[in-house]
N, C-alpha and C. Protein backbone atom coordinates (compact mmCIF):
# COMPACT_ATOMS: atom_id res chain seq x y z
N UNK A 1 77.86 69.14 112.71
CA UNK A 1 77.12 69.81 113.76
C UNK A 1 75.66 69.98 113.33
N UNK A 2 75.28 69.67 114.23
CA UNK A 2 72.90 70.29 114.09
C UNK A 2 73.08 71.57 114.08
N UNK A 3 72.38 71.62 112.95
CA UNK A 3 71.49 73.20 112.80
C UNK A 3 71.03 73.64 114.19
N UNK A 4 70.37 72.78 114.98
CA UNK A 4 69.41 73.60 116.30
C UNK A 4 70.22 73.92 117.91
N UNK A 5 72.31 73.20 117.17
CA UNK A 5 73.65 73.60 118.10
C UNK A 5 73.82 74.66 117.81
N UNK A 6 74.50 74.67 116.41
CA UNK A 6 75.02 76.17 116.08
C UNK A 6 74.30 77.27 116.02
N UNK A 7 72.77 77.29 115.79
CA UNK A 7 71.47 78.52 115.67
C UNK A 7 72.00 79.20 116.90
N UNK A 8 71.83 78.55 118.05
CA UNK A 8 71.26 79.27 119.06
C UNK A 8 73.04 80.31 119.85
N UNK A 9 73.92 79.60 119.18
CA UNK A 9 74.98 80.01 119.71
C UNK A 9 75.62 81.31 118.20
N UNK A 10 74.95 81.23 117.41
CA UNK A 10 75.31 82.32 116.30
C UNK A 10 74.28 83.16 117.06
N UNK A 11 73.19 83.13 117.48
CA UNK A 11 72.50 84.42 118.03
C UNK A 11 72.80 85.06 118.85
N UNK A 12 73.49 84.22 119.99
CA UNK A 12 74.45 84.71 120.66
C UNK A 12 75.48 85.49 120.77
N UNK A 13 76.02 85.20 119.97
CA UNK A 13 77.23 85.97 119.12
C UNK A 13 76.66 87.40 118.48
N UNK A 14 75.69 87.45 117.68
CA UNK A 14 75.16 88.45 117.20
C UNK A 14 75.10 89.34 118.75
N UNK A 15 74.72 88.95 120.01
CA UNK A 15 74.04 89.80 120.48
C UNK A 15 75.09 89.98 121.04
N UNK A 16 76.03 89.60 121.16
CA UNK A 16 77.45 90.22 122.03
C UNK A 16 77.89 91.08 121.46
N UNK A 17 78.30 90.70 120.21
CA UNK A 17 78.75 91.54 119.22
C UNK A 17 78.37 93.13 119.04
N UNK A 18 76.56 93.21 118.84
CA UNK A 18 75.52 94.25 118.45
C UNK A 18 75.44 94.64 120.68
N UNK A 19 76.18 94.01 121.31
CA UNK A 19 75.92 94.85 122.59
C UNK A 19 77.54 95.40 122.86
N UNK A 20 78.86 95.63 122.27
CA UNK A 20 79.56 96.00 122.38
C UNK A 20 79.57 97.54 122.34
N UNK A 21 79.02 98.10 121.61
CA UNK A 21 79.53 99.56 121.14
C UNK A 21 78.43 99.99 122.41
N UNK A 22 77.17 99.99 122.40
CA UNK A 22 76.45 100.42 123.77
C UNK A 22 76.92 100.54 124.78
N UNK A 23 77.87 99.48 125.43
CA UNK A 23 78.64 99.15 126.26
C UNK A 23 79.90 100.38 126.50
N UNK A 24 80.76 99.91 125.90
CA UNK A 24 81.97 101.08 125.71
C UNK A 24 81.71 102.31 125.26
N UNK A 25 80.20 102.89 124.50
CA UNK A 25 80.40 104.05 124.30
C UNK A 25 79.03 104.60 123.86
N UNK A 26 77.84 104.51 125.21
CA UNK A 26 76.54 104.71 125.22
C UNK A 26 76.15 106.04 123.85
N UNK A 27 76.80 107.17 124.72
CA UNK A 27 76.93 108.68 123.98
C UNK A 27 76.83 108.27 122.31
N UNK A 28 77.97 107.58 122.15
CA UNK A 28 77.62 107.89 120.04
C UNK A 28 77.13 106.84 119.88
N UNK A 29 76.38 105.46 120.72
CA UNK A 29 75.34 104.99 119.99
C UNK A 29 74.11 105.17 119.87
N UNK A 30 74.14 106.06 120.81
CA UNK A 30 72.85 107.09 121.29
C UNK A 30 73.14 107.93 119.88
N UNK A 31 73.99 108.61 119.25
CA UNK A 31 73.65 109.48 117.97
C UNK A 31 74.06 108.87 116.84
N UNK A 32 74.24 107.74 117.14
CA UNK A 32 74.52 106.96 115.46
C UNK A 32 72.51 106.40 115.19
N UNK A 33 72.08 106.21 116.85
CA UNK A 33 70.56 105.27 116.57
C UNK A 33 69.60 106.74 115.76
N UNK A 34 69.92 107.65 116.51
CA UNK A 34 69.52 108.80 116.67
C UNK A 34 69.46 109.81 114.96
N UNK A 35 70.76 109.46 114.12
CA UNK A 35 71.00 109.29 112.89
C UNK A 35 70.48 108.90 111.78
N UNK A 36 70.43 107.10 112.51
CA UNK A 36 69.64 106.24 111.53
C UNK A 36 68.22 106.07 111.29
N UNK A 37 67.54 107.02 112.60
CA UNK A 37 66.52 107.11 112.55
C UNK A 37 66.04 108.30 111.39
N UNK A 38 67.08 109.54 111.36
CA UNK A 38 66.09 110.45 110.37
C UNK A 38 66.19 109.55 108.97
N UNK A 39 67.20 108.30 108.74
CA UNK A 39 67.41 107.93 107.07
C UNK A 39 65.92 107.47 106.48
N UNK A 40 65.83 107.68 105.69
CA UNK A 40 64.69 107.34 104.82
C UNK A 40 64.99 105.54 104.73
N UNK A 41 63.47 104.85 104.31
CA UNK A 41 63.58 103.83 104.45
C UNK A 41 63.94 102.82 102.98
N UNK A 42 64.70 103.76 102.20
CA UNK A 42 65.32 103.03 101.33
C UNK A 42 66.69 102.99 101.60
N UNK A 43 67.48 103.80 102.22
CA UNK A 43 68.55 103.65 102.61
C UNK A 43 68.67 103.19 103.83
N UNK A 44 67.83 102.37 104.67
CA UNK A 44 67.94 101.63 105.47
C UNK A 44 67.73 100.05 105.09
N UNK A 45 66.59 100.16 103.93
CA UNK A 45 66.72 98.39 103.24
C UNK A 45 68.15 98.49 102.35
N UNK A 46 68.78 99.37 101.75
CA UNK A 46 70.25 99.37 101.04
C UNK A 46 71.19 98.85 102.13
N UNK A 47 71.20 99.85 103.04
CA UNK A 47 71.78 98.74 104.45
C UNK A 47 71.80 97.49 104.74
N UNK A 48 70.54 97.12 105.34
CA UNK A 48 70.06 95.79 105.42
C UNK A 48 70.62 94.81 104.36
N UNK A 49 70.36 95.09 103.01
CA UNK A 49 70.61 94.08 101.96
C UNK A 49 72.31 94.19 101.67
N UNK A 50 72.63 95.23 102.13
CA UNK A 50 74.23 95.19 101.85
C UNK A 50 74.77 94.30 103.24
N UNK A 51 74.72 93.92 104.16
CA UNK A 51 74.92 93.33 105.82
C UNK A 51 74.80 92.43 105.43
N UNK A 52 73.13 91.64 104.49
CA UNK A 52 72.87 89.90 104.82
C UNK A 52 74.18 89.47 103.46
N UNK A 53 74.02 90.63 102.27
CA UNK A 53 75.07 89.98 101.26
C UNK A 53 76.68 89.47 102.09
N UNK A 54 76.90 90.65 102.71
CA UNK A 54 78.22 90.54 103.25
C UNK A 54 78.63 89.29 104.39
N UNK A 55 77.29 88.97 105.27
CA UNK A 55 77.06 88.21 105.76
C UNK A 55 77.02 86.62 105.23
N UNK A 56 76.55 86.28 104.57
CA UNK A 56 76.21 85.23 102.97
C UNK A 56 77.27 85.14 102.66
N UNK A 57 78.46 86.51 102.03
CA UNK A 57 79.76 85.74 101.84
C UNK A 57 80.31 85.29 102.55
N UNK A 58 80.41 85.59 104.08
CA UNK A 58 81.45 85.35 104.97
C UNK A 58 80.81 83.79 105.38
N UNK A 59 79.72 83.31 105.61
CA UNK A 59 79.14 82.36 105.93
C UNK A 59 79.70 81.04 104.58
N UNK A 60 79.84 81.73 103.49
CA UNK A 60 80.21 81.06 102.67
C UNK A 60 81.80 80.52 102.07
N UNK A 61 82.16 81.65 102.61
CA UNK A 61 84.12 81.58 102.68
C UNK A 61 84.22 80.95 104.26
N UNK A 62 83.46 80.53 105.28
CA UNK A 62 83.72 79.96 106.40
C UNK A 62 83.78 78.76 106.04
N UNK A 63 82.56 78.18 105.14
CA UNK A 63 82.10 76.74 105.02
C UNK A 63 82.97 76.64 103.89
């Protein structure tokens, strides 16, 4: 498969995915955003870098 097939349909996916919980349950993603906003911004790059690792494996146990 081309890189410029699968790109556009993994973003896709991301955004279905990241539009589920909004969907079914506005209220606590309204206080989870609401949450993540007071975290300081090192425990939001600890986040971040813990997601792309976890992400990286799974991309890697797929292939």
């Amino acid at each position: 498969m081309d890189f410029w097939q699968v790109f556009p349909a993994a973003i896709a996916l991301v955004l279905v995915i990241e539009g589920i919980l909004p969907f079914l349950s506005p209220g606590r993603w309204r206080s989870m955003v609401a949450t993540v906003a007071q975290l300081d911004d090192a425990s939001i790059r600890r986040f971040g870098l813990g997601s792309m690792a976890v992400g990286v494996v799974l991309l890697y146990l797929v292939n």
